[in-house]
Every structure is written in structure tokens, then in C-alpha cells.
N, C-alpha and C. Protein backbone atom coordinates (compact mmCIF):
# COMPACT_ATOMS: atom_id res chain seq x y z
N UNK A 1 -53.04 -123.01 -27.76
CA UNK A 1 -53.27 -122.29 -29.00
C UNK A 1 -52.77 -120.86 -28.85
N UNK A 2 -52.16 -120.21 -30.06
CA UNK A 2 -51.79 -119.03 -29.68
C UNK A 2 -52.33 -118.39 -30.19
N UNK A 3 -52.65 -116.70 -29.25
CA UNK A 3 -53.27 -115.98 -29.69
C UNK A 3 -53.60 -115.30 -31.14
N UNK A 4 -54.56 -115.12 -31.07
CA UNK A 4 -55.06 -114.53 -32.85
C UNK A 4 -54.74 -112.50 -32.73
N UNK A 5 -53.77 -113.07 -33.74
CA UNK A 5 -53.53 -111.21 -33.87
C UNK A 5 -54.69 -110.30 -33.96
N UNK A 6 -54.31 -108.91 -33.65
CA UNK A 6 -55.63 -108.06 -33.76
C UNK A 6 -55.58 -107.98 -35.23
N UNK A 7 -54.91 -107.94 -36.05
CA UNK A 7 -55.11 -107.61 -37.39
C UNK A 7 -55.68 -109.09 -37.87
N UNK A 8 -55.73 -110.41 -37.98
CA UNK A 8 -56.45 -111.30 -38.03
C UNK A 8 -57.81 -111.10 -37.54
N UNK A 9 -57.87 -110.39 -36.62
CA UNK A 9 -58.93 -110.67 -36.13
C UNK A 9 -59.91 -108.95 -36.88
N UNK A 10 -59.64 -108.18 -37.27
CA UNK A 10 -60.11 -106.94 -37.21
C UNK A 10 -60.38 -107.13 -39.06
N UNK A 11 -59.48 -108.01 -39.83
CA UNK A 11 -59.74 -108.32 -41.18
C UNK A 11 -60.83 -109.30 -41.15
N UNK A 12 -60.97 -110.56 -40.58
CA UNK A 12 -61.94 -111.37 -40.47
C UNK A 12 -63.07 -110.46 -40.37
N UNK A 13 -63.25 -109.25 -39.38
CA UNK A 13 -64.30 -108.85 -39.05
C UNK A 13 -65.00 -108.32 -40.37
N UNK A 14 -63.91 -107.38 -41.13
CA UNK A 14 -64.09 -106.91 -42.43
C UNK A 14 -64.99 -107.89 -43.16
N UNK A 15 -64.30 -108.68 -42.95
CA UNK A 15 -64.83 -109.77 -44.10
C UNK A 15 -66.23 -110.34 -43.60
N UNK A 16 -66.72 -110.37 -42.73
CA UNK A 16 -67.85 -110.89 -41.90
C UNK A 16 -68.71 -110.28 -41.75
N UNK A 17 -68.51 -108.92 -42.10
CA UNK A 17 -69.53 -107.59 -42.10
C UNK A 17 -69.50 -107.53 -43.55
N UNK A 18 -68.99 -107.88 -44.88
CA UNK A 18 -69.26 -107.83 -45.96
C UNK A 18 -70.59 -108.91 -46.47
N UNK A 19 -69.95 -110.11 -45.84
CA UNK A 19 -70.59 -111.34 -46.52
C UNK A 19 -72.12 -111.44 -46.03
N UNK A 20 -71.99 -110.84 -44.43
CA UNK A 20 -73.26 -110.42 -44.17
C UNK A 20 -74.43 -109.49 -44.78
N UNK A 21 -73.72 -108.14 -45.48
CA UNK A 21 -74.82 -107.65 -46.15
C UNK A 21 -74.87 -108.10 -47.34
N UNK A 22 -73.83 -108.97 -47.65
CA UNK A 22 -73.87 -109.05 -49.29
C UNK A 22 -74.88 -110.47 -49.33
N UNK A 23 -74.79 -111.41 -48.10
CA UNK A 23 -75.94 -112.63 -48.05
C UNK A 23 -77.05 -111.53 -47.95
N UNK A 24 -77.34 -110.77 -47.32
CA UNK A 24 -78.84 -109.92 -46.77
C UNK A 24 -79.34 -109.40 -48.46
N UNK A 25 -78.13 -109.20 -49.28
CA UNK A 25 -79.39 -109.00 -50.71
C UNK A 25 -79.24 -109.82 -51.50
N UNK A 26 -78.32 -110.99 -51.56
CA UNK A 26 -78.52 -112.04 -52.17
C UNK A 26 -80.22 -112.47 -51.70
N UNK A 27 -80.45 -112.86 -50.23
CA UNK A 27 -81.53 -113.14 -49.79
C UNK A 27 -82.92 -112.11 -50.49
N UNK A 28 -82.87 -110.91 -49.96
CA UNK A 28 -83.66 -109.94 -51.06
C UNK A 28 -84.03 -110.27 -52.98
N UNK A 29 -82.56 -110.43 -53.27
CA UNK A 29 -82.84 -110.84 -54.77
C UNK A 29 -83.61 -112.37 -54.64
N UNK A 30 -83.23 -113.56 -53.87
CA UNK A 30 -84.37 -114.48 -53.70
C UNK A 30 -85.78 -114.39 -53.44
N UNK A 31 -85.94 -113.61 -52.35
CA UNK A 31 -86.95 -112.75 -52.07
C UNK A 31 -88.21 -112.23 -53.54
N UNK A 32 -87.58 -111.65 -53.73
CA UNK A 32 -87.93 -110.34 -54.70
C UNK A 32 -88.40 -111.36 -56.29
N UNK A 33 -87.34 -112.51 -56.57
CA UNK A 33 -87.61 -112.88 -57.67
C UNK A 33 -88.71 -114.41 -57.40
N UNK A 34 -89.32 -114.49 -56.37
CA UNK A 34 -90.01 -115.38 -56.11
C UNK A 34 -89.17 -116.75 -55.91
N UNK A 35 -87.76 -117.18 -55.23
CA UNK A 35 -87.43 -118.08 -55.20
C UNK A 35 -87.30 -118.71 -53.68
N UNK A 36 -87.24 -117.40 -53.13
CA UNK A 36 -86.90 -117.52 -51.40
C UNK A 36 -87.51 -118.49 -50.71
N UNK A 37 -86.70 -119.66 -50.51
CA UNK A 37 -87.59 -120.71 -49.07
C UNK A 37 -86.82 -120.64 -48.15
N UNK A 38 -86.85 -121.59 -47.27
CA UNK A 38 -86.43 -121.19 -45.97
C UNK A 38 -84.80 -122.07 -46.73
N UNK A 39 -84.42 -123.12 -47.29
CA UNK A 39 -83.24 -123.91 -47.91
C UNK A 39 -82.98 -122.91 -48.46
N UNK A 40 -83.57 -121.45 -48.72
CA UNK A 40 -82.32 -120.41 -49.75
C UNK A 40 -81.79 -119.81 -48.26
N UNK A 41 -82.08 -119.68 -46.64
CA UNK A 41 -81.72 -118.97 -45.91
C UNK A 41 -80.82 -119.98 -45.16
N UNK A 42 -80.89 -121.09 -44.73
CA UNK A 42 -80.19 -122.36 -44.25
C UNK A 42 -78.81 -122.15 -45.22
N UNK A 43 -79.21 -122.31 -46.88
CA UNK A 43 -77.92 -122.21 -47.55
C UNK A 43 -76.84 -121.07 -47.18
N UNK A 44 -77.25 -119.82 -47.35
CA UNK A 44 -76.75 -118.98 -46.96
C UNK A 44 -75.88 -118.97 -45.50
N UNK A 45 -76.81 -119.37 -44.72
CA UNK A 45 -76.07 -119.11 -43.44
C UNK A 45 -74.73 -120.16 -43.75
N UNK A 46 -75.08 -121.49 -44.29
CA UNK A 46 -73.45 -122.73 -44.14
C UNK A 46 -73.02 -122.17 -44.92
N UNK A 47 -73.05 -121.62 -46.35
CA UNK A 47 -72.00 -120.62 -46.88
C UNK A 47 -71.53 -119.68 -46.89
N UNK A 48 -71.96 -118.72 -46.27
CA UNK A 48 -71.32 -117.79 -45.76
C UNK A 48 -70.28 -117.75 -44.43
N UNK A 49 -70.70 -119.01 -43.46
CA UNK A 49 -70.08 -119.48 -42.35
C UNK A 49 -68.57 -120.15 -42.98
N UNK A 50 -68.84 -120.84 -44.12
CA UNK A 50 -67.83 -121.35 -44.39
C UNK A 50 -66.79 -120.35 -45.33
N UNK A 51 -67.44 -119.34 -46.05
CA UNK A 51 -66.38 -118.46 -46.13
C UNK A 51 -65.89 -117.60 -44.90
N UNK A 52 -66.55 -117.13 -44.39
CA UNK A 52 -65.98 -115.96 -42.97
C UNK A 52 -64.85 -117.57 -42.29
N UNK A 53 -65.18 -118.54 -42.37
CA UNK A 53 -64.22 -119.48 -41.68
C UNK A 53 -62.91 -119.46 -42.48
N UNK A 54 -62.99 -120.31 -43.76
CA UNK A 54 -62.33 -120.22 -44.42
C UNK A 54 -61.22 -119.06 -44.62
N UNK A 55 -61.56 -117.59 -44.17
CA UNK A 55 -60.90 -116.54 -44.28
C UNK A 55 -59.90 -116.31 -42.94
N UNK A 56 -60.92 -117.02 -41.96
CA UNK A 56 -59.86 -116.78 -40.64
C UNK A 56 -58.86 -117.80 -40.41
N UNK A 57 -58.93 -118.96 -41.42
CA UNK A 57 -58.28 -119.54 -41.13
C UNK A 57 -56.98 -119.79 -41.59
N UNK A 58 -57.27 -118.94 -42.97
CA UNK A 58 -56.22 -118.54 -44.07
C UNK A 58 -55.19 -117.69 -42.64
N UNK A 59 -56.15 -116.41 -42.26
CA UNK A 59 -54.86 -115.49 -41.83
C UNK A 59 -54.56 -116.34 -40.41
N UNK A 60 -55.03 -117.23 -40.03
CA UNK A 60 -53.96 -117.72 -38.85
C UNK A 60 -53.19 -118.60 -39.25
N UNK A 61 -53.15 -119.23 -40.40
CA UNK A 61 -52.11 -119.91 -41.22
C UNK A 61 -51.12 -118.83 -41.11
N UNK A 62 -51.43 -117.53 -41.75
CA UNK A 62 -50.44 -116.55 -42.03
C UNK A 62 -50.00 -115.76 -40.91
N UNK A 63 -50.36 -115.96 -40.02
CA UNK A 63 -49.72 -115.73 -38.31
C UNK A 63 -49.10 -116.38 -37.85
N UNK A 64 -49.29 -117.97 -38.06
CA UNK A 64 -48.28 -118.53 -37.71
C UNK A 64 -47.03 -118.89 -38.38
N UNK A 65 -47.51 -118.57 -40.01
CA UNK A 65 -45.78 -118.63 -41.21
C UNK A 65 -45.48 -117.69 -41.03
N UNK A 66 -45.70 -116.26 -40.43
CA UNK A 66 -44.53 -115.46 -40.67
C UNK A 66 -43.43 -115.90 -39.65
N UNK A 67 -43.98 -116.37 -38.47
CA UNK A 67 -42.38 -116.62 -37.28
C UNK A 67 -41.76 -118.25 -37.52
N UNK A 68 -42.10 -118.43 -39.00
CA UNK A 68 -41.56 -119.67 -39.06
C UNK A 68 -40.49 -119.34 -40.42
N UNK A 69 -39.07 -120.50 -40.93
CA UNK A 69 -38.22 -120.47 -41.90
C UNK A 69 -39.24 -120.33 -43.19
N UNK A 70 -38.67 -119.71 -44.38
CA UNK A 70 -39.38 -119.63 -45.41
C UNK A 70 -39.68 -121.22 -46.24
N UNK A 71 -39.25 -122.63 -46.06
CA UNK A 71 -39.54 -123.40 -46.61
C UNK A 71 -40.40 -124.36 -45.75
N UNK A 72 -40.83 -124.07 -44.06
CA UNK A 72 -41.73 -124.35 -43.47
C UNK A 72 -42.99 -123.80 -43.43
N UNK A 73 -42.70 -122.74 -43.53
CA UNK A 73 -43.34 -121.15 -44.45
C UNK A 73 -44.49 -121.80 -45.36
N UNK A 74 -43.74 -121.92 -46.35
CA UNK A 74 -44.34 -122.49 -47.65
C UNK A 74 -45.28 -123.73 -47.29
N UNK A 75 -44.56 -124.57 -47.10
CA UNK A 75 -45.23 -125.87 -46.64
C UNK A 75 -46.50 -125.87 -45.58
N UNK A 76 -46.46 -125.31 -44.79
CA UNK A 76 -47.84 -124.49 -44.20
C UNK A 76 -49.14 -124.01 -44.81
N UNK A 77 -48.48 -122.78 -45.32
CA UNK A 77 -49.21 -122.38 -46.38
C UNK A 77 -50.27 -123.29 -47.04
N UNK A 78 -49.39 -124.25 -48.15
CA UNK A 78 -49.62 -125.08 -49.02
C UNK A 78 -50.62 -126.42 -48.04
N UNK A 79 -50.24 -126.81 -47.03
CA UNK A 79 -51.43 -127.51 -46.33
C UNK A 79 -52.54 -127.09 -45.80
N UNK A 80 -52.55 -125.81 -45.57
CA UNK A 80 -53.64 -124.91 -45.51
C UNK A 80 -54.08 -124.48 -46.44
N UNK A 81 -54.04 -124.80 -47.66
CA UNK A 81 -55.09 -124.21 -48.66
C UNK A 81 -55.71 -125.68 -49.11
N UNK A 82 -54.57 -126.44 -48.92
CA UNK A 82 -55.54 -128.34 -49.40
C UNK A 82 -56.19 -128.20 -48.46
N UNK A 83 -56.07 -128.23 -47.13
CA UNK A 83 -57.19 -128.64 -46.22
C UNK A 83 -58.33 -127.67 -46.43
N UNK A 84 -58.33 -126.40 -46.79
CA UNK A 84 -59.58 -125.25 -46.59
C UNK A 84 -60.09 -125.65 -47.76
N UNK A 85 -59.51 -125.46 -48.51
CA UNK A 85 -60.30 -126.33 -50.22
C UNK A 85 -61.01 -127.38 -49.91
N UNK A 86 -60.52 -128.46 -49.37
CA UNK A 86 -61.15 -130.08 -48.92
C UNK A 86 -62.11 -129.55 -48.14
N UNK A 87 -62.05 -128.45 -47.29
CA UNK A 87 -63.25 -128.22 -45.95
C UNK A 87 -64.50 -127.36 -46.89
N UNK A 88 -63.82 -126.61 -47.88
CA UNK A 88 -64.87 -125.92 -48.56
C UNK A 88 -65.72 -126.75 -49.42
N UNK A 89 -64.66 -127.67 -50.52
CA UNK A 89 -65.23 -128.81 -51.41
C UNK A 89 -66.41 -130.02 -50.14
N UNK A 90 -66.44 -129.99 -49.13
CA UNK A 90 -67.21 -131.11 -48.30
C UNK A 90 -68.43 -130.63 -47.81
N UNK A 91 -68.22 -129.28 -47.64
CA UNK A 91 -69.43 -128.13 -47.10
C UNK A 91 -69.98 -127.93 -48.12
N UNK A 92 -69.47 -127.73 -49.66
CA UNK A 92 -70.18 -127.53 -51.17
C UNK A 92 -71.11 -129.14 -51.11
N UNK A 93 -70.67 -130.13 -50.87
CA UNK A 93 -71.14 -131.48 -51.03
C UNK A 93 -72.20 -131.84 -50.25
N UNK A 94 -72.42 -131.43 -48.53
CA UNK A 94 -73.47 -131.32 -48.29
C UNK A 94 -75.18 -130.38 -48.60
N UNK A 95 -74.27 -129.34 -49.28
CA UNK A 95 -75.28 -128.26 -49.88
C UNK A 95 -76.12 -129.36 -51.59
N UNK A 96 -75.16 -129.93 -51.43
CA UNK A 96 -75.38 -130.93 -53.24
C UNK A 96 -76.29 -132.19 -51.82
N UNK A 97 -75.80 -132.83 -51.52
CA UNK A 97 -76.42 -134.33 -51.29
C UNK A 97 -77.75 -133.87 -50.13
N UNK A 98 -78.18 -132.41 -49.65
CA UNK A 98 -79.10 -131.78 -48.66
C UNK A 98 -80.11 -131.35 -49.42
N UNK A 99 -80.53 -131.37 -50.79
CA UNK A 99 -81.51 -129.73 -51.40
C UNK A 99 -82.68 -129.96 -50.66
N UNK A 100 -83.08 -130.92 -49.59
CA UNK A 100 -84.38 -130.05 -49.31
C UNK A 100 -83.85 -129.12 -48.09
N UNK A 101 -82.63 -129.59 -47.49
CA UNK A 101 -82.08 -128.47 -46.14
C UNK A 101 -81.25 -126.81 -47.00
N UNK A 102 -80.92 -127.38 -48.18
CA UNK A 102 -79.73 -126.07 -48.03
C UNK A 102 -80.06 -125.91 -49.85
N UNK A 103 -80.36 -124.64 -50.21
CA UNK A 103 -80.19 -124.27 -51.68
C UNK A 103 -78.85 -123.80 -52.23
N UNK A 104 -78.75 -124.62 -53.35
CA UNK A 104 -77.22 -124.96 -54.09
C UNK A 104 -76.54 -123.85 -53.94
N UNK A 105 -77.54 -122.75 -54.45
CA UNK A 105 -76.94 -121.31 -54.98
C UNK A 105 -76.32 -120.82 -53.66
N UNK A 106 -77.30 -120.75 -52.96
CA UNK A 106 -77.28 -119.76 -51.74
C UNK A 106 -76.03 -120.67 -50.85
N UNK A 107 -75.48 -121.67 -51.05
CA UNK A 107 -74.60 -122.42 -50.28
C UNK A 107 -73.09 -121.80 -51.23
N UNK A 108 -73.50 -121.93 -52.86
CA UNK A 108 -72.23 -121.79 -53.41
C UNK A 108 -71.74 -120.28 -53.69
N UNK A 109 -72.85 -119.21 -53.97
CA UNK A 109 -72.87 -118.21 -53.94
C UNK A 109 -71.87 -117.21 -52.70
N UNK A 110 -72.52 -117.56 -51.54
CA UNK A 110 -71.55 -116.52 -50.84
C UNK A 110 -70.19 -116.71 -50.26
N UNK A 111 -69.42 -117.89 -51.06
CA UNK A 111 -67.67 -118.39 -51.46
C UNK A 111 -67.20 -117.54 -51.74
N UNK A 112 -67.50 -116.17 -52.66
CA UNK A 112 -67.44 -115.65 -53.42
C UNK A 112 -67.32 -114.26 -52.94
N UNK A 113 -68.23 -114.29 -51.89
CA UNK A 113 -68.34 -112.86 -50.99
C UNK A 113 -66.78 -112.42 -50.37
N UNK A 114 -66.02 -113.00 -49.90
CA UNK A 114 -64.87 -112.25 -49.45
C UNK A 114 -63.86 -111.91 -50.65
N UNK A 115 -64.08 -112.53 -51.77
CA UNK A 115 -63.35 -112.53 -52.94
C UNK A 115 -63.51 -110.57 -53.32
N UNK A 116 -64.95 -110.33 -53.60
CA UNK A 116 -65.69 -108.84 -53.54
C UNK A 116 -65.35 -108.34 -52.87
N UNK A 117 -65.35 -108.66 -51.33
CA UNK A 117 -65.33 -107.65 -50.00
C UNK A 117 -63.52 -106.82 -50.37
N UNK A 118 -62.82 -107.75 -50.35
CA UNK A 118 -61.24 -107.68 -50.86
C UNK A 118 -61.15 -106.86 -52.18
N UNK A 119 -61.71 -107.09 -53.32
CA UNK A 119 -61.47 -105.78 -54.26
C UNK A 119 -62.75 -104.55 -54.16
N UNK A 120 -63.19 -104.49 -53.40
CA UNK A 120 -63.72 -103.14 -52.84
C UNK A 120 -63.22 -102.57 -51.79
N UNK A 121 -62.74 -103.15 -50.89
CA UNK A 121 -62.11 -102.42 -49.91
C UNK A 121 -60.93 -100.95 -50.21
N UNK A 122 -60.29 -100.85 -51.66
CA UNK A 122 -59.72 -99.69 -51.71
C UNK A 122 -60.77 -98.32 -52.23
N UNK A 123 -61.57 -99.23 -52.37
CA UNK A 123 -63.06 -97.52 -52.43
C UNK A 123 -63.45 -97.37 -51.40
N UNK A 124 -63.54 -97.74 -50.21
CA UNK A 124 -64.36 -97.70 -49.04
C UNK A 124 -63.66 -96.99 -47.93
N UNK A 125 -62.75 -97.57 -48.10
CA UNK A 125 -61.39 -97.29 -46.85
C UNK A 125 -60.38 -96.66 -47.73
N UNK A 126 -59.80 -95.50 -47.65
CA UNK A 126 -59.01 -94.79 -48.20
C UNK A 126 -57.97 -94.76 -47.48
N UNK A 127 -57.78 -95.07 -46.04
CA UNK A 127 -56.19 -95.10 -45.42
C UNK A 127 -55.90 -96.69 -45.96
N UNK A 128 -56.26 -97.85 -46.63
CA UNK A 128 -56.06 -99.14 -46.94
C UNK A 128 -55.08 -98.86 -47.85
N UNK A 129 -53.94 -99.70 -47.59
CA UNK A 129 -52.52 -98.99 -48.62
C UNK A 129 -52.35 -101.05 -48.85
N UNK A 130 -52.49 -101.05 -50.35
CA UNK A 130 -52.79 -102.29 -51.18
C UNK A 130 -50.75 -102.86 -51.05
């Protein structure tokens, strides 16, 4: 296997330190509005695992298409987003066929977290050149 760039690896982190506080008040707003069981904290953790995954796996897709031709390139790409979709759509399915292990929300909810982490990052970080 070849090594994972530092910039793969230093964006993942980004993204892993977002989804983390952003699960920590999702959990709070469960908390707070009387819904919190232990299936809203189980959910959280497989969805949030599966986005911080999902994200690293995108950029080592994209570590390994840049030293490849642009129509192997592509084709890469493009099997790496069916397969992360299929891995995300199967991890959504156990959160559906589990509700007494994993709550829907809290499984489908933090998908969503690196989507946020990514359009906030130009308020936060000011050397980040888009």
C-alpha cells in the first residue's frame, strides 16, 4: 500500500475534528430535547465513522489519480464514489434494519458533517486559498 500523503492525512484530520464537535452537540441537542439514549450515541459514533472514512477515502482515491493518465483518472474516481456511496448506502441500512442498536437520525445526520466542515473552513482558516 502506498503511503498516505501528509495533506490527505492533515485534511482528514480537519474533517475528524469537525464531525467530532459537530456529533458532541448534535448529542447535546438530543440531550437537551429529551431524546438522548444510548442508540442516539452508538448512531453517532457508525455515522460519523463512516463519514471521517468516507472522506479519507475519497482523498486517497485522489492520491492515487493524480499519478495516473486522465481517462484512468476518471475511471477511478468514478469507482470510488459507487463503491463509497454503496459503503455509505449499507452503513445507512444497518442504522434502518438496527433501531434498537443505532438511532436513524444520529446515524444519518453526521453524513452531512464534512459537507459543513468544508464550507466553513474559509472563516476559520484564513491562509485556506479555495
Amino acid at each position: 500500500m502506498a503511503k498516505v500523503n501528509e495533506v490527505v492525512r492533515r485534511e482528514t484530520g480537519y474533517i475528524a475534528l469537525w464531525v467530532l464537535v459537530f456529533s458532541g452537540l448534535m448529542q447535546a441537542v438530543f440531550l437537551i430535547g429529551g431524546w438522548w439514549t444510548l442508540s442516539a450515541l452508538w448512531g453517532n459514533l457508525l455515522g460519523g465513522a463512516a463519514a471521517v472514512g468516507n472522506f479519507f477515502a475519497m482523498g486517497l482515491t485522489v492520491q492515487r489519480a493524480v499519478e495516473q493518465e486522465n481517462k484512468r483518472a476518471a475511471a477511478m474516481m468514478k469507482l470510488s464514489q459507487t463503491l463509497r456511496m454503496l459503503a455509505l448506502f449499507l452503513i445507512t441500512m444497518v442504522g434502518v434494519l438496527l433501531p434498537q442498536a443505532f438511532s436513524l437520525w444520529t446515524v444519518l445526520i453526521p453524513l452531512i458533517f464534512p459537507r459543513v466542515a468544508i464550507a466553513l473552513r474559509p472563516l476559520f482558516d484564513k491562509n485556506f486559498k479555495e
